[in-house]
N, C-alpha and C. Protein backbone atom coordinates (compact mmCIF):
# COMPACT_ATOMS: atom_id res chain seq x y z
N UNK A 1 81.68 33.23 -45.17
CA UNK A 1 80.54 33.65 -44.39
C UNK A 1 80.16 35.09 -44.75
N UNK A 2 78.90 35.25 -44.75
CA UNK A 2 78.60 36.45 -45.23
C UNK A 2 78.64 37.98 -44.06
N UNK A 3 79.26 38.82 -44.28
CA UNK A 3 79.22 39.75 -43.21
C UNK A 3 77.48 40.92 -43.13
N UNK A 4 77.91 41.42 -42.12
CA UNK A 4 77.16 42.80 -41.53
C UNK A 4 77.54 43.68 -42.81
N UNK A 5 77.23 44.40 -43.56
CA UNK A 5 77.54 44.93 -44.37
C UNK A 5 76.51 46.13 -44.53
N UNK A 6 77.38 47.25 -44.90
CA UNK A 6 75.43 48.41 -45.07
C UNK A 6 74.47 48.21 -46.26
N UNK A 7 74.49 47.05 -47.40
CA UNK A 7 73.55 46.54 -47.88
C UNK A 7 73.19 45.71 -46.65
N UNK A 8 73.46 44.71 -46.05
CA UNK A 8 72.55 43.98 -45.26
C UNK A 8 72.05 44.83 -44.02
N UNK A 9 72.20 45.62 -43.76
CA UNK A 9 71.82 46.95 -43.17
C UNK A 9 70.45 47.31 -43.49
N UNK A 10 70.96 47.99 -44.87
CA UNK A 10 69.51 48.27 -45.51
C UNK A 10 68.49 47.81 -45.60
N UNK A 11 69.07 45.88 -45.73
CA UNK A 11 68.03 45.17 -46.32
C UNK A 11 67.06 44.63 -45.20
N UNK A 12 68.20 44.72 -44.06
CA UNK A 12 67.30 44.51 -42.67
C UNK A 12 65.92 45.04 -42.68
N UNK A 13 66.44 46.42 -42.53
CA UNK A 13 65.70 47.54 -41.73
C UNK A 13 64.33 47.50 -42.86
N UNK A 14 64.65 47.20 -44.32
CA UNK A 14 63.70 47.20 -45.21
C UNK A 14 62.93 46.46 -44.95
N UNK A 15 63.26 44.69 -44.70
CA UNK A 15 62.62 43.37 -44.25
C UNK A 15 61.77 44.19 -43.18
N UNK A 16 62.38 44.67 -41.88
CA UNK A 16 61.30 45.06 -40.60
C UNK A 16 60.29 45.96 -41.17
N UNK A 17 60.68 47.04 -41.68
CA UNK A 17 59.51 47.94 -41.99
C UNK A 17 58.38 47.13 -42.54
N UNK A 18 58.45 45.80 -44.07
CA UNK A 18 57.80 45.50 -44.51
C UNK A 18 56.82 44.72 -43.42
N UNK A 19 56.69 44.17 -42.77
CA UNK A 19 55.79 43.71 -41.72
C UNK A 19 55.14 43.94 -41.40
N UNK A 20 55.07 45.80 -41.60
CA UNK A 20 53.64 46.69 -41.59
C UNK A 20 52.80 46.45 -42.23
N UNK A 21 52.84 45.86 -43.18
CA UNK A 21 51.94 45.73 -44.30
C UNK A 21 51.13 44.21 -43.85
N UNK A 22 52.07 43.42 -42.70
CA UNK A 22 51.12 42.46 -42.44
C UNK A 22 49.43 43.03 -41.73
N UNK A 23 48.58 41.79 -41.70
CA UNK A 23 47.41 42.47 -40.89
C UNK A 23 47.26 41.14 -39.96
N UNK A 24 46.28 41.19 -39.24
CA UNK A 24 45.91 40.59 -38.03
C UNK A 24 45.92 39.25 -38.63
N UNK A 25 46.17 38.46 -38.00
CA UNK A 25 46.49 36.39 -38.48
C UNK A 25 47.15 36.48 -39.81
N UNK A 26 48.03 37.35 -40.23
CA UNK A 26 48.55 36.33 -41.13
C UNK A 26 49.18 35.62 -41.45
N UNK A 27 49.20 34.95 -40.01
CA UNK A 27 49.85 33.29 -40.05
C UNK A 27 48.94 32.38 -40.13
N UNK A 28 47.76 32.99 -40.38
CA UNK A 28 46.26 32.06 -41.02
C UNK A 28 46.04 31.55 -39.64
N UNK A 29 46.66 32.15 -38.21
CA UNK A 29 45.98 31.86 -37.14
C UNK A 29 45.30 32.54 -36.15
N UNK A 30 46.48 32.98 -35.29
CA UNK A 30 45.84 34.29 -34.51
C UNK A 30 46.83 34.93 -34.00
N UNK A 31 47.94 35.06 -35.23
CA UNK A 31 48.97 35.62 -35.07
C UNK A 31 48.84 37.29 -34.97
N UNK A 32 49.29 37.80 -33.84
CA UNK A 32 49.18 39.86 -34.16
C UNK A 32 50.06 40.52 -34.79
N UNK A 33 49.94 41.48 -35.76
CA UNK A 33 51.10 42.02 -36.55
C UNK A 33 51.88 42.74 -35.73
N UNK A 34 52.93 42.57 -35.63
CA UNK A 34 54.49 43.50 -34.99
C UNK A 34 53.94 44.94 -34.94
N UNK A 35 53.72 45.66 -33.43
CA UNK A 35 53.23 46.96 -32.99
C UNK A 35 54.85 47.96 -32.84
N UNK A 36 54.36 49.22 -32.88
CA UNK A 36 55.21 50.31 -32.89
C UNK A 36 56.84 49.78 -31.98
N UNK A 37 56.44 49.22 -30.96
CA UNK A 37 57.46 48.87 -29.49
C UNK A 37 57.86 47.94 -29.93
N UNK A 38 57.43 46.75 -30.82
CA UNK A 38 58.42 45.77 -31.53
C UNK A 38 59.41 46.40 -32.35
N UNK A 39 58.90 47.22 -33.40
CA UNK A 39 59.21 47.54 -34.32
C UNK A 39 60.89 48.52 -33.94
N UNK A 40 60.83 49.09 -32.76
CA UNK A 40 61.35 50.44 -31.89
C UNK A 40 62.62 49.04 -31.60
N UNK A 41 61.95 48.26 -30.89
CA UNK A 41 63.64 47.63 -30.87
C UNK A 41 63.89 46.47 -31.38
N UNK A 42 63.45 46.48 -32.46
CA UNK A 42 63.95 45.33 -33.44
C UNK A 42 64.82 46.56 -34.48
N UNK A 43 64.46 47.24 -34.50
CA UNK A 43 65.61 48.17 -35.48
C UNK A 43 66.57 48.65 -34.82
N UNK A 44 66.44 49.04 -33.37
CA UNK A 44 68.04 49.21 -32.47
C UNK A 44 68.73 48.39 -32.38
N UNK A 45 67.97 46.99 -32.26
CA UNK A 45 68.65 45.52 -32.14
C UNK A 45 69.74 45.56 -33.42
N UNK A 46 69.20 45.79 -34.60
CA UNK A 46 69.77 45.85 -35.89
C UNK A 46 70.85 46.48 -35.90
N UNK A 47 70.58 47.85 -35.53
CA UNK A 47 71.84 48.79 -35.60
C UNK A 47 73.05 48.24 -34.83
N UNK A 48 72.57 47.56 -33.45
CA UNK A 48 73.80 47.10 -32.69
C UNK A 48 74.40 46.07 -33.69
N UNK A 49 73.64 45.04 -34.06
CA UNK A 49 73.47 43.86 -34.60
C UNK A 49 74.90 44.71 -35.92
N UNK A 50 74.47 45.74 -36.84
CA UNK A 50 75.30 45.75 -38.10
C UNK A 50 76.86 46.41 -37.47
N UNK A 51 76.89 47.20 -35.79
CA UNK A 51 77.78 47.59 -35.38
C UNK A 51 78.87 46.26 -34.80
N UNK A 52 78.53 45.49 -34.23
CA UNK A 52 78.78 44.49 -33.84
C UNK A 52 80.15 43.66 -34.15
N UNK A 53 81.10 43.65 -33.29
CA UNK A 53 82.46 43.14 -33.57
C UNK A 53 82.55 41.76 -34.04
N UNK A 54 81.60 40.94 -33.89
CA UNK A 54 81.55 39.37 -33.50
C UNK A 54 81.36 38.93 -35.04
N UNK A 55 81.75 37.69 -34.96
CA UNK A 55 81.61 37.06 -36.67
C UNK A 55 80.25 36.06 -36.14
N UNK A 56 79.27 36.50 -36.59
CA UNK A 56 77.73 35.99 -36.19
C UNK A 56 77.22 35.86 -37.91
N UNK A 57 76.88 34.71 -37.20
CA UNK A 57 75.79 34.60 -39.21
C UNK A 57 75.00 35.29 -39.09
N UNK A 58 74.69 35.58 -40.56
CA UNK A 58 73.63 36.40 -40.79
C UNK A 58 72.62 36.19 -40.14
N UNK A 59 71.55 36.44 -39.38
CA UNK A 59 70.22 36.13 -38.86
C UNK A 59 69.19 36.11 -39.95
N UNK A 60 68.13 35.65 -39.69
CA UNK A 60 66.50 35.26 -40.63
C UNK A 60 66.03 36.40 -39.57
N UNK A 61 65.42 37.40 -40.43
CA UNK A 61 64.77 38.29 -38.93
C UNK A 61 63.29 37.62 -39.62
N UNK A 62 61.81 38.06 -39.04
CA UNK A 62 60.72 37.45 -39.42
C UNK A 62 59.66 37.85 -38.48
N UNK A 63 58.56 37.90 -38.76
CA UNK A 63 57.57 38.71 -37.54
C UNK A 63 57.40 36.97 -36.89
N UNK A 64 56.78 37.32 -35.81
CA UNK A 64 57.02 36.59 -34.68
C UNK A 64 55.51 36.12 -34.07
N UNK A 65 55.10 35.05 -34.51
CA UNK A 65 53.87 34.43 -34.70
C UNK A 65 52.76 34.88 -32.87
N UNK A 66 53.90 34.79 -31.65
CA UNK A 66 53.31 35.40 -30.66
C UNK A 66 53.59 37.42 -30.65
N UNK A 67 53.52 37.94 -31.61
CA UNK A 67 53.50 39.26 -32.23
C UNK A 67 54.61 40.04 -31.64
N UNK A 68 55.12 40.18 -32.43
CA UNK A 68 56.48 40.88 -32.48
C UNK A 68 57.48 40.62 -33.59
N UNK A 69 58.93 40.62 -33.25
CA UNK A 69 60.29 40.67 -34.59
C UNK A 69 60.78 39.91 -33.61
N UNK A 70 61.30 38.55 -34.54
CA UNK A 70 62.09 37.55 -34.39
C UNK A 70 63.42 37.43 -35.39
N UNK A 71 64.85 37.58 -34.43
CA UNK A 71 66.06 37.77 -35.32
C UNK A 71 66.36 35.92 -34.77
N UNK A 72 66.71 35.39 -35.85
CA UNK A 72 67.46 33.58 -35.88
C UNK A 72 68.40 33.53 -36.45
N UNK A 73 69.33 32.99 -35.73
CA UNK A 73 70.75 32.47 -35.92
C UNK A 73 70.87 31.31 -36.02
N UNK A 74 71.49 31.00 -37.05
CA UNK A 74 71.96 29.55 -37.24
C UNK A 74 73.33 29.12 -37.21
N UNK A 75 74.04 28.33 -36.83
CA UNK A 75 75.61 27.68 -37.44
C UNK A 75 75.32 26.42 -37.16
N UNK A 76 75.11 25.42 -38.37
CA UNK A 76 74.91 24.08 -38.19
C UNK A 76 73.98 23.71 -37.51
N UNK A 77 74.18 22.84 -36.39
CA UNK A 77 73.43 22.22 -35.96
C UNK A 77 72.43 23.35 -34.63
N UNK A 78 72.81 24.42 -34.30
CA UNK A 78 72.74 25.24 -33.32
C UNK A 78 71.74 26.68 -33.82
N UNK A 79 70.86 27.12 -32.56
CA UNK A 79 69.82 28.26 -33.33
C UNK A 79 69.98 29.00 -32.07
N UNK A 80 69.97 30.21 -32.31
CA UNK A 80 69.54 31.56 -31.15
C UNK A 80 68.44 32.67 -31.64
N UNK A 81 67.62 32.72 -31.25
CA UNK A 81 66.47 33.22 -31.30
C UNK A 81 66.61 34.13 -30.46
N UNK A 82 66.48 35.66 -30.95
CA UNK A 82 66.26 36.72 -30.13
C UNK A 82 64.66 37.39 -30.89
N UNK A 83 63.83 37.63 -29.68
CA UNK A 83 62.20 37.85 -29.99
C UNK A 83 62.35 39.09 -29.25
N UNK A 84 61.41 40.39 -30.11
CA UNK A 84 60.80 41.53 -29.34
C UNK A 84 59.27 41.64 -29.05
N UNK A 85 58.46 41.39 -28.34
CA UNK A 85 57.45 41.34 -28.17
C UNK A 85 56.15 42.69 -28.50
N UNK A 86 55.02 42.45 -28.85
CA UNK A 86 54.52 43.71 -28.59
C UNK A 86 54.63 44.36 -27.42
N UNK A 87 54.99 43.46 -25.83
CA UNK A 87 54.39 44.65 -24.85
C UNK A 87 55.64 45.10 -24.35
N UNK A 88 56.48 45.02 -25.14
CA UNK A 88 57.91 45.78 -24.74
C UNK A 88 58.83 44.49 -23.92
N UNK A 89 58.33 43.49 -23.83
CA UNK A 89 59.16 42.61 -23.61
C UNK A 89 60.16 41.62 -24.65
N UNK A 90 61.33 41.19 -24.32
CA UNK A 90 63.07 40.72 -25.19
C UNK A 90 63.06 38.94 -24.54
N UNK A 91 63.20 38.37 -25.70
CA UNK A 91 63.37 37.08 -25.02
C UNK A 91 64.74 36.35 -26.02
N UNK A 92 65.52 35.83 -25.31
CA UNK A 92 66.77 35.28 -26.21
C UNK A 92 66.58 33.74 -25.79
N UNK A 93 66.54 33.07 -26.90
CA UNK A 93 66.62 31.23 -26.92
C UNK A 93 67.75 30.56 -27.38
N UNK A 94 68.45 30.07 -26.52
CA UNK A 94 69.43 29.50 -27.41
C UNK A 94 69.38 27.56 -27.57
N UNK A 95 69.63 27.39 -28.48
CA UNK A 95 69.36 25.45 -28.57
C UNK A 95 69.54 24.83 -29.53
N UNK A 96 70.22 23.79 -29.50
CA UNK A 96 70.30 22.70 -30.27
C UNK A 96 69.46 22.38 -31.16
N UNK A 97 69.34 21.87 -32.56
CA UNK A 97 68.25 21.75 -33.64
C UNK A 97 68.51 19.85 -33.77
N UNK A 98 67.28 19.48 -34.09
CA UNK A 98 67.09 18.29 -33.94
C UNK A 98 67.11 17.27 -32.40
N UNK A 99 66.69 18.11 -31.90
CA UNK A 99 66.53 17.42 -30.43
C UNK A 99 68.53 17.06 -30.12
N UNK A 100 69.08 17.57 -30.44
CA UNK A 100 70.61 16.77 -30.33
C UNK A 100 71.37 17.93 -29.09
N UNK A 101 71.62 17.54 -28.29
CA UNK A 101 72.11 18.37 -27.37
C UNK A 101 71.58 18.65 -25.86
N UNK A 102 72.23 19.59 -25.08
CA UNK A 102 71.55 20.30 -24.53
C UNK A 102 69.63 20.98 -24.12
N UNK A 103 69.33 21.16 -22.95
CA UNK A 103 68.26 21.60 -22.73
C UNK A 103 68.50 23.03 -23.37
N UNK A 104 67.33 23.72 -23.82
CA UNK A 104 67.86 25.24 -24.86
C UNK A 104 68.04 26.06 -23.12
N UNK A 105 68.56 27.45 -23.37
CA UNK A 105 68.67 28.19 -22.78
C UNK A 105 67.88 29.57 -22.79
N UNK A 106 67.23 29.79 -22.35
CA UNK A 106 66.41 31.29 -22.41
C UNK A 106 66.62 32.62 -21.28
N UNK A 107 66.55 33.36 -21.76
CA UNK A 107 66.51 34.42 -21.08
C UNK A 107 65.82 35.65 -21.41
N UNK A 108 65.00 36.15 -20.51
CA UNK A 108 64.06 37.06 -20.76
C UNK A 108 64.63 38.52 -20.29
N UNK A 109 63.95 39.34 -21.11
CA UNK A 109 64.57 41.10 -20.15
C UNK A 109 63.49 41.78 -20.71
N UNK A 110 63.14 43.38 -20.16
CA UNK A 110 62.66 44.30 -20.63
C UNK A 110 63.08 45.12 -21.75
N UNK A 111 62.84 44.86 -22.92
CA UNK A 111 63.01 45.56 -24.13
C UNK A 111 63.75 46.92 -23.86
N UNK A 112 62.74 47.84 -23.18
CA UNK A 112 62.76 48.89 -22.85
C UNK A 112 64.17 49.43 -21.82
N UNK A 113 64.60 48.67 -21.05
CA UNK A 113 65.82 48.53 -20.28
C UNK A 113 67.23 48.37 -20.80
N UNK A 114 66.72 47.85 -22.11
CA UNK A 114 68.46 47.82 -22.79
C UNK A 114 68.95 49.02 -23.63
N UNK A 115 69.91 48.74 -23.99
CA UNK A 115 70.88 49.93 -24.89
C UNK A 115 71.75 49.28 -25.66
N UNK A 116 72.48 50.21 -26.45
CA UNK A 116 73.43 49.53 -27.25
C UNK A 116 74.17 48.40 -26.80
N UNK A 117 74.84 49.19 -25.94
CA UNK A 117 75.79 48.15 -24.84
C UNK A 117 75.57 46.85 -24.65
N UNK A 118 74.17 47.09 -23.84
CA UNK A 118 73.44 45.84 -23.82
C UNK A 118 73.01 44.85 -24.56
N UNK A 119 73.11 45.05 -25.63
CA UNK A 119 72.18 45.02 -26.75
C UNK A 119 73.84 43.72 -27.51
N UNK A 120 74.85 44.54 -27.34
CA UNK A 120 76.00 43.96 -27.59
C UNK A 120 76.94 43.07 -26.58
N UNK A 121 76.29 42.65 -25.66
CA UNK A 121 76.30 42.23 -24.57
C UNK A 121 75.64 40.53 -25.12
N UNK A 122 74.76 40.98 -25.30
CA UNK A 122 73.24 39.72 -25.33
C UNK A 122 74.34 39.23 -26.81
N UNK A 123 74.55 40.11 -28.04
CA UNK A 123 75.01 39.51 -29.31
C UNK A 123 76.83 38.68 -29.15
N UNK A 124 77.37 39.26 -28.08
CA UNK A 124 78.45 38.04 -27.47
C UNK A 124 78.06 36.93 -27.09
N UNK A 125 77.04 37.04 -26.07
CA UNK A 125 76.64 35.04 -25.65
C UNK A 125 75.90 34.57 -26.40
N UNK A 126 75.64 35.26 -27.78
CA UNK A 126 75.01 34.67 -29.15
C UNK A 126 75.93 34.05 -29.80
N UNK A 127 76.89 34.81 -30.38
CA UNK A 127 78.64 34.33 -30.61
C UNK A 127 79.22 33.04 -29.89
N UNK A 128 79.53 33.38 -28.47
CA UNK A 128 79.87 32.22 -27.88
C UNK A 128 79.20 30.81 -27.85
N UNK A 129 77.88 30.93 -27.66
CA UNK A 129 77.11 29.79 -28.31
C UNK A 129 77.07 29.14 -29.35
N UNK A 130 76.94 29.95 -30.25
CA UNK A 130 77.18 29.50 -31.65
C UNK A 130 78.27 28.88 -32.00
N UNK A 131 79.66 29.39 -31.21
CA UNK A 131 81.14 28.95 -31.70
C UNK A 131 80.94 27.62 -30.54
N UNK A 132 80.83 27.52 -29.37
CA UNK A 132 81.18 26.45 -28.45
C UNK A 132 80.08 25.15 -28.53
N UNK A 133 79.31 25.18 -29.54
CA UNK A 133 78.69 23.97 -30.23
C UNK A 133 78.47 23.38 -31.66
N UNK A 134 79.78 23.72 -32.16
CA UNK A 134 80.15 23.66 -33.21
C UNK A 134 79.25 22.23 -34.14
């Protein structure tokens, strides 16, 4: 499994910055490009994310078609979706892929309200999910 490493560090923070360069729909719909307050904690997210004790797969980070930074986790059959929104709002999804399982689980918070801590808090019941649906 591939780790947190300070190349994947780099390459994060490189992936988020590049998003700037998106412009308005370019999901060829009416997608909004990732604003300053996405951007603000999708890179703290990161930092916790490369500090992080937990053996978590790598995430797909990706701008986030309702506008913002979307980090996805995968192990097999299982996905966790953590979204930063433009208006400073955090949404975490967790669920089964292919309809197989469980109803998903979500939970919403204020962007703006978390911290590291927190931040490493939310990336444990990412972990535990991931491991307890193997």
């Amino acid at each position: 499994m591939d780790t947190m490493t300070i190349e994947w560090f780099n390459g994060c923070i490189k992936e988020i910055k590049s998003f700037k360069k998106l412009r308005k729909r370019w999901d060829s719909y009416t997608a909004e490009v990732p604003n300053d307050l996405a951007y603000t904690y999708a890179l703290a997210f990161a930092g916790a994310l490369y500090h992080c004790k937990h053996d978590l797969p790598l995430p797909k980070v990706n701008p986030s078609v309702v506008g913002g930074i979307a980090f996805t986790f995968m192990r097999k059959n299982v996905e966790c979706f953590v979204e930063f929104y433009n208006d400073g709002e955090m949404c975490t999804l967790a669920t089964m892929r292919h309809g197989v399982g469980d109803r998903p689980t979500i939970d919403e918070y204020h962007a703006h309200d978390m911290d590291q801590e927190q931040f490493t808090t939310i990336l444990k019941k990412i972990d535990e999910f991931l491991k307890g649906n193997k």
